[in-house]
C-alpha atoms as a PDB file:
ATOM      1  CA  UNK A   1      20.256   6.802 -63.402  1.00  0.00           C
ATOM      2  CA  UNK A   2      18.147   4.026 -62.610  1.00  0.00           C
ATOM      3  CA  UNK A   3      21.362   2.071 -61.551  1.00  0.00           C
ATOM      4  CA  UNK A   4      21.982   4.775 -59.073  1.00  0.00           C
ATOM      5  CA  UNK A   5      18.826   5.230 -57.415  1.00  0.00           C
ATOM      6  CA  UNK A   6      18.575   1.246 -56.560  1.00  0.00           C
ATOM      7  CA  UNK A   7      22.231   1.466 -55.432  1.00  0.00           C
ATOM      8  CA  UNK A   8      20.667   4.852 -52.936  1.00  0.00           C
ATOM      9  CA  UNK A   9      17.815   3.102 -51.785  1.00  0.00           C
ATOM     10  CA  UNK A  10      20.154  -0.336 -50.751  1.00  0.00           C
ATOM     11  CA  UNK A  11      22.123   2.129 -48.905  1.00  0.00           C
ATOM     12  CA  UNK A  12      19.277   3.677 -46.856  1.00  0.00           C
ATOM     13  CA  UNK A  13      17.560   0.290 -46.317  1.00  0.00           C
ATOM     14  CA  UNK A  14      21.137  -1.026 -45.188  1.00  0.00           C
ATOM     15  CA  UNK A  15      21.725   2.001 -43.083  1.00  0.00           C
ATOM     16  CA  UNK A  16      18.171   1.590 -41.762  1.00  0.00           C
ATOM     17  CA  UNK A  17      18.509  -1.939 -40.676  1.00  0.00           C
ATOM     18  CA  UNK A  18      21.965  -1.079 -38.644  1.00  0.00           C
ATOM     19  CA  UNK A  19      19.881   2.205 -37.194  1.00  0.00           C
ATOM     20  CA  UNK A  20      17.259  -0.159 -36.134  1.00  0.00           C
ATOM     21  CA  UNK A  21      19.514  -2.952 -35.239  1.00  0.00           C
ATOM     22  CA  UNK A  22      21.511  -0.224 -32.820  1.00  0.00           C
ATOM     23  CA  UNK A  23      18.356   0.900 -31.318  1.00  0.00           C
ATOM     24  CA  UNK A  24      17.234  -3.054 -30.479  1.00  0.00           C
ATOM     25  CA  UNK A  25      20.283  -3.702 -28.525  1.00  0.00           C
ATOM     26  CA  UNK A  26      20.086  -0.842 -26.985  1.00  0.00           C
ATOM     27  CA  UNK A  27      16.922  -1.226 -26.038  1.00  0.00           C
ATOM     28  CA  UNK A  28      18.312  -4.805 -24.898  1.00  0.00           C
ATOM     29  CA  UNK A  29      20.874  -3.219 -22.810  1.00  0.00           C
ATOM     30  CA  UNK A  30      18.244  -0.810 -20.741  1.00  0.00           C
ATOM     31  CA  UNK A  31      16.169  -3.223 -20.009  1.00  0.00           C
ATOM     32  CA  UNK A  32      18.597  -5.664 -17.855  1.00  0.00           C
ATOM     33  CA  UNK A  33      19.624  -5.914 -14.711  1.00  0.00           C
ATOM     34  CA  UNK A  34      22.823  -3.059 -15.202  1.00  0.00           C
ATOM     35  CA  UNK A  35      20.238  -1.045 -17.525  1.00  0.00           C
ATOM     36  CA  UNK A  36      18.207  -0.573 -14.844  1.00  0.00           C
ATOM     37  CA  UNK A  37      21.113   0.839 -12.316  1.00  0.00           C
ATOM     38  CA  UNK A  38      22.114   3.059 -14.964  1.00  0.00           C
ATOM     39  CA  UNK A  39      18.632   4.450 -15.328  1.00  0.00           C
ATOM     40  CA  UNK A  40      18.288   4.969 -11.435  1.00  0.00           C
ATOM     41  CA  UNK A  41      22.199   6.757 -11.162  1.00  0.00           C
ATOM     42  CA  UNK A  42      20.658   8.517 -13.637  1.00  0.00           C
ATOM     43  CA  UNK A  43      17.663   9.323 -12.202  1.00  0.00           C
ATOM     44  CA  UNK A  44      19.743  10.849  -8.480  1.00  0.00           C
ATOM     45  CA  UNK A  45      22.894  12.365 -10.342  1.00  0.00           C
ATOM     46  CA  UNK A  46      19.429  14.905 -11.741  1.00  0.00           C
ATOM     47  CA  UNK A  47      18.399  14.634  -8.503  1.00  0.00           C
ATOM     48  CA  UNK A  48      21.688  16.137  -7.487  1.00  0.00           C
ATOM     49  CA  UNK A  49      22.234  18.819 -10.257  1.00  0.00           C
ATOM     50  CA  UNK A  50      18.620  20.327  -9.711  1.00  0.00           C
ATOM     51  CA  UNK A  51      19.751  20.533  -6.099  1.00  0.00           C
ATOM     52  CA  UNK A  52      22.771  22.298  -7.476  1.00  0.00           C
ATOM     53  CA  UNK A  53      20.623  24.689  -9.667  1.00  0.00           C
ATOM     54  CA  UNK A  54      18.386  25.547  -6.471  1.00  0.00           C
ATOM     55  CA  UNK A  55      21.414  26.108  -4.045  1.00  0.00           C
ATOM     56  CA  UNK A  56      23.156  28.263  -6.995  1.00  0.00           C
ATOM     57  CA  UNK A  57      20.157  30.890  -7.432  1.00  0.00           C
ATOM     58  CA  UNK A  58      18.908  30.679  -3.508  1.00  0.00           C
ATOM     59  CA  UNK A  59      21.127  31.912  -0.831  1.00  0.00           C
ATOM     60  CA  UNK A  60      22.923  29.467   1.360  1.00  0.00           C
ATOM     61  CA  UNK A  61      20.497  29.958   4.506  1.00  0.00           C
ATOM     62  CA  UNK A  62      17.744  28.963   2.596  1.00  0.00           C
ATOM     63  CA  UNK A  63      19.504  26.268   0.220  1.00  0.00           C
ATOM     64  CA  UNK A  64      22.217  24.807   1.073  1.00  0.00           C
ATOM     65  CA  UNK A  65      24.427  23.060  -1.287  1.00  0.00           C
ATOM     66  CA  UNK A  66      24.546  19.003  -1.109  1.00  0.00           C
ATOM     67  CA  UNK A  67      28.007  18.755  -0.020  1.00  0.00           C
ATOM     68  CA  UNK A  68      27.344  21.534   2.334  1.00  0.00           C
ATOM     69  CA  UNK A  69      24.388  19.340   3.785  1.00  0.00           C
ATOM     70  CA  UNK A  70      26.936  15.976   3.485  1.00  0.00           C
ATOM     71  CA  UNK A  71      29.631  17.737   5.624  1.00  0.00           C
ATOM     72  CA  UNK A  72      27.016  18.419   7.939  1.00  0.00           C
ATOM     73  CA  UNK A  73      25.252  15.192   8.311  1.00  0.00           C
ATOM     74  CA  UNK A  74      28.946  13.607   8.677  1.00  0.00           C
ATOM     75  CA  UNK A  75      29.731  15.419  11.839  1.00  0.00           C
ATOM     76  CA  UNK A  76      26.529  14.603  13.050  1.00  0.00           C
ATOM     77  CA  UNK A  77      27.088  10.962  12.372  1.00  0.00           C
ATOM     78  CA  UNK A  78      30.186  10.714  14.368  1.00  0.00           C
ATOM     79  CA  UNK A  79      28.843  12.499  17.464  1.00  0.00           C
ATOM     80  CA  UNK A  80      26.248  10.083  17.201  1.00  0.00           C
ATOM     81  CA  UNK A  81      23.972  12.400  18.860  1.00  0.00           C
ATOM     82  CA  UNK A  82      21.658  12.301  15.761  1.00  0.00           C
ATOM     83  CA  UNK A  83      21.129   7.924  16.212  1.00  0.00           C
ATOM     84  CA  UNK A  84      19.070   8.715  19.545  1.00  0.00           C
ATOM     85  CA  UNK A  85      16.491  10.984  17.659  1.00  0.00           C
ATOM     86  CA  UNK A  86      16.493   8.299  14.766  1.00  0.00           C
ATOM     87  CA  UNK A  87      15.750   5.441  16.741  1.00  0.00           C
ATOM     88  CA  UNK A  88      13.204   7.314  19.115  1.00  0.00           C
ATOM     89  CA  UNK A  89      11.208   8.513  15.289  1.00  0.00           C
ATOM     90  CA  UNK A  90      11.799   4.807  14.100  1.00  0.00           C
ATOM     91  CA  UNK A  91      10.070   3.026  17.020  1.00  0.00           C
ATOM     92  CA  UNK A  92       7.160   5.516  17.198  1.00  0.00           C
ATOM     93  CA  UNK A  93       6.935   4.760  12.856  1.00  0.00           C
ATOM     94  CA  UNK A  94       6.754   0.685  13.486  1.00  0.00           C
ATOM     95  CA  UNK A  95       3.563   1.378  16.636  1.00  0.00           C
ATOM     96  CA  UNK A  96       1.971   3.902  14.642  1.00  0.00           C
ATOM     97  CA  UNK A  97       2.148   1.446  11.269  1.00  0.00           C
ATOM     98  CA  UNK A  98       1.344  -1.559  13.229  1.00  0.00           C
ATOM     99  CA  UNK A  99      -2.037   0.226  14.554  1.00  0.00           C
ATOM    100  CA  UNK A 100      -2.794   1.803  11.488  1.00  0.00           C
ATOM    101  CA  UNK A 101      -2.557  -1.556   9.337  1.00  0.00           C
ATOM    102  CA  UNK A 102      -4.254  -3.752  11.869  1.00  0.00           C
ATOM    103  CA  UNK A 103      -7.387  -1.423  12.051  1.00  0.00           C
ATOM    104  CA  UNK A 104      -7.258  -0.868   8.158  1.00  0.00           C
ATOM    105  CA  UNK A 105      -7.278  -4.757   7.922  1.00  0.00           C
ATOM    106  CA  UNK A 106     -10.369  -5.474  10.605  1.00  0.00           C
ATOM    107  CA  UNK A 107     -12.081  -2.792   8.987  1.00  0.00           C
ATOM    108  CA  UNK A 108     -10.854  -3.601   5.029  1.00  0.00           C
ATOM    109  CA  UNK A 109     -12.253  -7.066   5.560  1.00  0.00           C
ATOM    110  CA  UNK A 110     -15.018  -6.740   7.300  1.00  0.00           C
ATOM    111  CA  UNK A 111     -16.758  -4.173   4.777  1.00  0.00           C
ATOM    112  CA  UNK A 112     -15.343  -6.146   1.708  1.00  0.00           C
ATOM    113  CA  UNK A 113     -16.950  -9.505   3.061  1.00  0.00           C
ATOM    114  CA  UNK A 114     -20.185  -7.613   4.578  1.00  0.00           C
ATOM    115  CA  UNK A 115     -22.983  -5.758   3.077  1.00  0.00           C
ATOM    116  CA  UNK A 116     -24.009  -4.596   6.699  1.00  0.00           C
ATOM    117  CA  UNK A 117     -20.641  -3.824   7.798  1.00  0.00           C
ATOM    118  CA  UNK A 118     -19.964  -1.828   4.396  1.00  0.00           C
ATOM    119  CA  UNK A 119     -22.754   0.094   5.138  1.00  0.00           C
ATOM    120  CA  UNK A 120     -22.490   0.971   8.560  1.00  0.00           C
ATOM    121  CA  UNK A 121     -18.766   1.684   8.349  1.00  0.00           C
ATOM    122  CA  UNK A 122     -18.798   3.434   4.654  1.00  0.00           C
ATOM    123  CA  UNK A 123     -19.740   6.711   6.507  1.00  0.00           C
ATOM    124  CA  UNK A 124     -16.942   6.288   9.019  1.00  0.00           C
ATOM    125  CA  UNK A 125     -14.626   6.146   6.818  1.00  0.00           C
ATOM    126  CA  UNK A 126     -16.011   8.845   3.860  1.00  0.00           C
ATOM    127  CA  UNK A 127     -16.024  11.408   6.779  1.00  0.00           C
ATOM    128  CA  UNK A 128     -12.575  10.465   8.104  1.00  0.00           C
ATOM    129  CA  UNK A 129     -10.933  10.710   4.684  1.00  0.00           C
ATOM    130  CA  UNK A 130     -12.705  14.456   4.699  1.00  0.00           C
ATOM    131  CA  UNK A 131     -11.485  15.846   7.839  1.00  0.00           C
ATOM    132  CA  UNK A 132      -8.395  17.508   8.077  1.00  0.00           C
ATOM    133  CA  UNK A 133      -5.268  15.658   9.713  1.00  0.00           C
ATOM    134  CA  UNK A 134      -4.560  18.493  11.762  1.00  0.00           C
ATOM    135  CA  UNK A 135      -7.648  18.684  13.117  1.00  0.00           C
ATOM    136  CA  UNK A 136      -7.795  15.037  14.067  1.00  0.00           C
ATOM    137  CA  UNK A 137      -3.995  15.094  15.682  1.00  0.00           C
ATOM    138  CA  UNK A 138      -4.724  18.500  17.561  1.00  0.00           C
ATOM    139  CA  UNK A 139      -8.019  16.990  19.115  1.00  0.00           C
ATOM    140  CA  UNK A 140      -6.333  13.685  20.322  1.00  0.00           C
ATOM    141  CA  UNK A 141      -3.238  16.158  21.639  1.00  0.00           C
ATOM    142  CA  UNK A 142      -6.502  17.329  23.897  1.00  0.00           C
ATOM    143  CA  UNK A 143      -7.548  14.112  24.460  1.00  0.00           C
ATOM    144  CA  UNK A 144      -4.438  11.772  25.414  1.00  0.00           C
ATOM    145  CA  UNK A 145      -1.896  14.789  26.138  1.00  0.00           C
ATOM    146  CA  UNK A 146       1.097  15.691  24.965  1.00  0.00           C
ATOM    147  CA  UNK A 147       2.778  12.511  25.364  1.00  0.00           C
ATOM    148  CA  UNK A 148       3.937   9.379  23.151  1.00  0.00           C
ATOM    149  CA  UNK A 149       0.540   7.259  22.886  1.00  0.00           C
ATOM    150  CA  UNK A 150      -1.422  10.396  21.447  1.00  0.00           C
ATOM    151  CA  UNK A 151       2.142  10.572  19.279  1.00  0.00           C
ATOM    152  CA  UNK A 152       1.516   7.592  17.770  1.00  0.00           C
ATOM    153  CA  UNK A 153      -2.275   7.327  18.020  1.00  0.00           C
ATOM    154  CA  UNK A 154      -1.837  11.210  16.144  1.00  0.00           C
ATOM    155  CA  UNK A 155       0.377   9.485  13.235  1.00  0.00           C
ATOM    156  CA  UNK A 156      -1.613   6.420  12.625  1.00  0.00           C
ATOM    157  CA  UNK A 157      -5.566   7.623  12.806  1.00  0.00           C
ATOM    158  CA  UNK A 158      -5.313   9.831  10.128  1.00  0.00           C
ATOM    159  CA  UNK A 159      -4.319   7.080   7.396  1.00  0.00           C
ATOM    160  CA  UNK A 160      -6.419   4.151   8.649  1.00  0.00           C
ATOM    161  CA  UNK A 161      -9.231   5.790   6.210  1.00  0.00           C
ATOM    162  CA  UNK A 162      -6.875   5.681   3.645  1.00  0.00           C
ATOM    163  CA  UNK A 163      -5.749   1.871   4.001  1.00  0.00           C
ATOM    164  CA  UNK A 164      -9.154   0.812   4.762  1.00  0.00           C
ATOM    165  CA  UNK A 165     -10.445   1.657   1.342  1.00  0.00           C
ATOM    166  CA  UNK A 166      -7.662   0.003  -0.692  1.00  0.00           C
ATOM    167  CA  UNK A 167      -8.051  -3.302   1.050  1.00  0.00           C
ATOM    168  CA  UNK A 168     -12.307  -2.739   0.868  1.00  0.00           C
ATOM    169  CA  UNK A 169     -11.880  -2.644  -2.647  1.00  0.00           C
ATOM    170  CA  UNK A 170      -9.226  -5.060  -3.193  1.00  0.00           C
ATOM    171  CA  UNK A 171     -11.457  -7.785  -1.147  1.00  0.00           C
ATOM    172  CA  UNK A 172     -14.730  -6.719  -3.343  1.00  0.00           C
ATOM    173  CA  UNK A 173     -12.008  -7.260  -6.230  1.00  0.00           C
ATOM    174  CA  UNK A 174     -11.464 -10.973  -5.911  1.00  0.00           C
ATOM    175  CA  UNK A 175     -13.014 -12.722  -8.358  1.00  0.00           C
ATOM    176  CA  UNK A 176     -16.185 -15.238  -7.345  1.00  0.00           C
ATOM    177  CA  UNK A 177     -15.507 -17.217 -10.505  1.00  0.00           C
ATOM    178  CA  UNK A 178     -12.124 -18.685  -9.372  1.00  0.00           C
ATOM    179  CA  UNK A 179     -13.601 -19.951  -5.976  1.00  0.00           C
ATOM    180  CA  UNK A 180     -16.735 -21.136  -7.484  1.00  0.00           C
ATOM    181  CA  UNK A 181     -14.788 -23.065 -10.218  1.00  0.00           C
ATOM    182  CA  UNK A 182     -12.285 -24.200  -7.103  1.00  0.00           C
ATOM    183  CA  UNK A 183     -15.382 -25.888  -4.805  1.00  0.00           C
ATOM    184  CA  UNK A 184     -16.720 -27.721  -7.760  1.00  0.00           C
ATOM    185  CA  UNK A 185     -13.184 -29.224  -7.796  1.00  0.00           C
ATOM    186  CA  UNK A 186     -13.798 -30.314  -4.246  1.00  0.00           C
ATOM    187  CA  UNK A 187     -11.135 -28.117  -3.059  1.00  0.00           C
ATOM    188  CA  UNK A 188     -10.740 -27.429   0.827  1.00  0.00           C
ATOM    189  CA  UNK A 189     -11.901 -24.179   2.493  1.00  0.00           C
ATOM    190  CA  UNK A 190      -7.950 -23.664   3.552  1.00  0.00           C
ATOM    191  CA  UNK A 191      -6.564 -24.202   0.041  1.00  0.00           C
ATOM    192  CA  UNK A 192      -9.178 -22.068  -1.209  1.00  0.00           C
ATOM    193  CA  UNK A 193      -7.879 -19.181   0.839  1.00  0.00           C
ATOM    194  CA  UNK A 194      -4.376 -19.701   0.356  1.00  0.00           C
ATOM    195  CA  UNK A 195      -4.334 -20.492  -3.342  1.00  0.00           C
ATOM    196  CA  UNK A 196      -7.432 -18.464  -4.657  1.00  0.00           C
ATOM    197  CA  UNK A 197      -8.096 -16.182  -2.514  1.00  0.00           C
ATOM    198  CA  UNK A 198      -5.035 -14.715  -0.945  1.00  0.00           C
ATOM    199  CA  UNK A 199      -2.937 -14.538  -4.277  1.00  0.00           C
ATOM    200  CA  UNK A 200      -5.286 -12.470  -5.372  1.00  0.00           C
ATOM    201  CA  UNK A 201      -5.008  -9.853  -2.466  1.00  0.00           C
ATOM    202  CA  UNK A 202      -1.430 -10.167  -1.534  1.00  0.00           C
ATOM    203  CA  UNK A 203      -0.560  -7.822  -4.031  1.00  0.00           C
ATOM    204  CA  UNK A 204      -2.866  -5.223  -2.849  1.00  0.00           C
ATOM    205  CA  UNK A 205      -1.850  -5.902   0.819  1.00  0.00           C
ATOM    206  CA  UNK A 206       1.743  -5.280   0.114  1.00  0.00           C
ATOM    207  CA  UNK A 207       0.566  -1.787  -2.196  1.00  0.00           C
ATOM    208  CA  UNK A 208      -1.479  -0.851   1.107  1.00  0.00           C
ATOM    209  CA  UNK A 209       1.808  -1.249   3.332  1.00  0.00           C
ATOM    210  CA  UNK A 210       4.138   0.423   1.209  1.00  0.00           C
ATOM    211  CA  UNK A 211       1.999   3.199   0.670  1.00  0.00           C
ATOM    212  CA  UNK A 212       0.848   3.502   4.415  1.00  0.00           C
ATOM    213  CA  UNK A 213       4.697   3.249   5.716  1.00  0.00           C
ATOM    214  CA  UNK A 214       5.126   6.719   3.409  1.00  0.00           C
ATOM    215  CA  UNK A 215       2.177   7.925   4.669  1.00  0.00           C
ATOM    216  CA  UNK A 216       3.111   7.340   8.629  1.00  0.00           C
ATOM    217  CA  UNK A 217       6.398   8.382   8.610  1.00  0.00           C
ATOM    218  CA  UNK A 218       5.480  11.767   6.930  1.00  0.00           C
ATOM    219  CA  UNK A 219       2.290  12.294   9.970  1.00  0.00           C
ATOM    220  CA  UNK A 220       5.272  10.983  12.601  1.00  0.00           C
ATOM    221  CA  UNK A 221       7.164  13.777  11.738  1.00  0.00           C
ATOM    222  CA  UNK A 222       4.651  16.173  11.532  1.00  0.00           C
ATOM    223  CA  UNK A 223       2.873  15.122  15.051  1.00  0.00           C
ATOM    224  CA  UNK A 224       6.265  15.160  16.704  1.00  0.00           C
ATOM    225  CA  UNK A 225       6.672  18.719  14.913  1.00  0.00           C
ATOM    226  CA  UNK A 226       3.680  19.857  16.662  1.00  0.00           C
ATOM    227  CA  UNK A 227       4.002  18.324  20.167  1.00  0.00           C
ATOM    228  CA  UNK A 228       7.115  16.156  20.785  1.00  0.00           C
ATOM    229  CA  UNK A 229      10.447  17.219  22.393  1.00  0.00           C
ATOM    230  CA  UNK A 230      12.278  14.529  20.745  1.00  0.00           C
ATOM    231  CA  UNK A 231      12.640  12.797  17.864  1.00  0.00           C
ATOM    232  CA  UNK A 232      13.747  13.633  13.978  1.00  0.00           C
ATOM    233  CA  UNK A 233      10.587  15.895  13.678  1.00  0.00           C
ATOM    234  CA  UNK A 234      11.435  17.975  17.003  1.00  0.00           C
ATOM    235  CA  UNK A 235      14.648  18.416  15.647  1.00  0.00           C
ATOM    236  CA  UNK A 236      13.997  19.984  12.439  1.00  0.00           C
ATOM    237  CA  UNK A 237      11.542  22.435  14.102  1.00  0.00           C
ATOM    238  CA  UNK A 238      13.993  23.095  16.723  1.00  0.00           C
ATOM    239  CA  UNK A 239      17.063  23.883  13.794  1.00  0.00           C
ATOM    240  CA  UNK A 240      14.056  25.370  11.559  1.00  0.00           C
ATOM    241  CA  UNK A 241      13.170  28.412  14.165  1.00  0.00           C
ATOM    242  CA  UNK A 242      17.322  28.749  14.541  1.00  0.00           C
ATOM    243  CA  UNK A 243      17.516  29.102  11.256  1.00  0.00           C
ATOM    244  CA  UNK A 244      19.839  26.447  10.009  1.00  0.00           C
ATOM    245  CA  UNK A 245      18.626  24.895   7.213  1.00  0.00           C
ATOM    246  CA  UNK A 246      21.949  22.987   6.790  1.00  0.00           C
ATOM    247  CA  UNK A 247      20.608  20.690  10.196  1.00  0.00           C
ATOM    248  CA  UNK A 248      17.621  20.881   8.981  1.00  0.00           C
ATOM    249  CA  UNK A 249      18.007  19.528   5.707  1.00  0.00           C
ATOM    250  CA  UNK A 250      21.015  16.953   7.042  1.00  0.00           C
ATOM    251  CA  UNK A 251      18.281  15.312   9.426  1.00  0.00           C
ATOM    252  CA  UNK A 252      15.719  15.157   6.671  1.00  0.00           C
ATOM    253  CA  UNK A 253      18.424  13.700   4.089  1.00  0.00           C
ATOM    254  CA  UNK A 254      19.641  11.197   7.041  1.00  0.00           C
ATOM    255  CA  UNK A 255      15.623   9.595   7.395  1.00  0.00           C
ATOM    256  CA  UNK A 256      14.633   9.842   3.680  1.00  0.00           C
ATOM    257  CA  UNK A 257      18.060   7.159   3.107  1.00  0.00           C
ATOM    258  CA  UNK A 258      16.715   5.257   6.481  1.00  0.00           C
ATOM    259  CA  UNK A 259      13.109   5.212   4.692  1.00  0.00           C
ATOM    260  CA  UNK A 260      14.413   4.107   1.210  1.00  0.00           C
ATOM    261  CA  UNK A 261      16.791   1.654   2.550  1.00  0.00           C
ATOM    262  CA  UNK A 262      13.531   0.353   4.387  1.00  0.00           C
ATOM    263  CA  UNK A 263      11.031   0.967   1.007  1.00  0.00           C
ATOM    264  CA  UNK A 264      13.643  -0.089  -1.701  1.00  0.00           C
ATOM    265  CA  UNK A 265      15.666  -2.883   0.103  1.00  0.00           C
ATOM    266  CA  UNK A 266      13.403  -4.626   2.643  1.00  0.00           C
ATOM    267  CA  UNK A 267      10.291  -4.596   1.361  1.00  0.00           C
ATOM    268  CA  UNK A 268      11.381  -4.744  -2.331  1.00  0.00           C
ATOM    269  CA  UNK A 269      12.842  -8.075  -1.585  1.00  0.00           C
ATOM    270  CA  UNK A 270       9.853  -8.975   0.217  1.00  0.00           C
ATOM    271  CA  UNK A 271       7.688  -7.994  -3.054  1.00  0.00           C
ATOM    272  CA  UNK A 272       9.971  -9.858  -5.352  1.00  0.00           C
ATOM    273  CA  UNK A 273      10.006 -13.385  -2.762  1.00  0.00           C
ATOM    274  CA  UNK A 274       6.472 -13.531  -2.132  1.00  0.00           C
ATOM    275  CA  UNK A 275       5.250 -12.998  -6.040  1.00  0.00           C
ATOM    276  CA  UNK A 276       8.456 -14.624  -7.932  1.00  0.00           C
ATOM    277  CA  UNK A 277       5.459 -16.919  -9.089  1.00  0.00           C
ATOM    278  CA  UNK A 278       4.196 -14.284 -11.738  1.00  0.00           C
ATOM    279  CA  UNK A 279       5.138 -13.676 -14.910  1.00  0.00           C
ATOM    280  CA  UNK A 280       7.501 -10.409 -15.891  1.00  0.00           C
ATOM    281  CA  UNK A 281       5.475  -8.277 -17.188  1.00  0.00           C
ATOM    282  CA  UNK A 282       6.940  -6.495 -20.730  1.00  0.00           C
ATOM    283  CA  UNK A 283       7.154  -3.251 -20.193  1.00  0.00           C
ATOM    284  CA  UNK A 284       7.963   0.138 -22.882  1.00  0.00           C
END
């Protein structure tokens, strides 16, 4: 009996160890490079079947099936038609971004480095954060007119706010000690900022322009929605009151690609060549 019960308990611990052992190299396998492309196929293959689900319960003029919308977006495509709306939405995204970052910046700095300019501008930027976007685009529509620069003055107001306040608190963030500990080493006002201080807020920086990118192309959209005759926006209103949520849903599957591509590929390898300096973090 005795005999027995040792010989069960080596054959759990055995079976144990290979369970574990199984569950380390998978673990192993996950976490490389082809790991992670097999989480992210993953990840749009549910994408896809929730799409699926939707267009199976909801009637075709309200959701469209994916290859319905693929078909679509291909004849588009060829007739190139759709490349003139792209580009038009495209350049008023890079104005409205460049605007929007280069105020956030003055302004980021200037109340992170200043007590007086925190305190003047800290109401500013509270109140803007407050009032509605629509608001805001509809008065400068008032203002500028219906034309491109209150466009792109429209898209890239309402997120300055927003982009101020994570580069204010990423320059309050940087820590004193480092630059203290740096000047009693005799080092150089210019390699303080580029070794001290800068590493420090580059990776706040590049947060700030990811996240405002998402933010302008979404308000682009919107303000060309509301006042534009051209552009991606103009045309999903336009297909929107007709009623065809397969053009609608092509154009809007045809920029969110154009925005990853620009997100995932282009400023991904930007991320990973300015901070290949810093450790991999472990991640569960």
């Amino acid at each position: 009996m005795l005999l027995q019960q040792i010989g069960a308990q080596s054959y759990r611990s055995g079976a144990g160890a290979k369970f574990a052992t199984l569950i380390a190299a998978v673990r192993a396998s996950l976490s490389g490079r082809w790991g992670d492309h097999l989480i992210r196929t993953s990840s749009i293959l549910t994408l896809l079947a929730a799409w699926y689900i939707g267009a199976a319960y909801l009637p075709a003029s309200v959701m469209p099936a994916p290859h319905v919308v693929a078909r679509v977006l291909a004849t588009e495509i060829r007739s190139f038609g759709i490349w003139n709306d792209v580009a038009i939405t495209l350049t008023r995204i890079a104005l409205a971004f460049s605007i929007a970052m280069s105020i956030a910046l003055i302004l980021g700095f200037a109340m992170g480095l200043s007590k007086t300019a925190e305190c003047f501008f800290e109401i500013w930027i509270i109140g803007a954060i407050t009032m509605p976007s629509l608001v805001l685009i509809l008065t400068i529509y008032m203002v500028v007119g219906l034309n491109d620069r209150a466009a792109i003055l429209g898209a890239a107001l309402p997120v300055v706010p927003i982009l101020t306040i994570n580069i204010w608190e990423a320059i309050k963030g940087i820590d004193q000690k480092l630059i203290d500990m740096s000047k009693a080493y005799h080092a150089g006002r210019v390699r303080i900022i580029a070794s001290v201080i800068a590493p420090q807020i580059a990776p706040a920086l590049l947060a700030s322009a990811r996240f405002g990118l998402g933010l302008i192309w979404k308000m682009v959209l919107f303000v060309e929605l509301l006042g534009r005759s051209d552009g991606v926006g103009y045309k999903i209103e336009f297909y929107y009151q007709s009623f065809n949520m397969s053009e609608v849903m092509a154009y809007a599957l045809l920029f969110v690609l154009i925005m990853l591509f620009l997100e995932i590929v282009a400023l991904g390898k930007l991320e990973r060549y300015l901070f290949n300096w810093r450790p991999a973090q472990r991640r569960f």
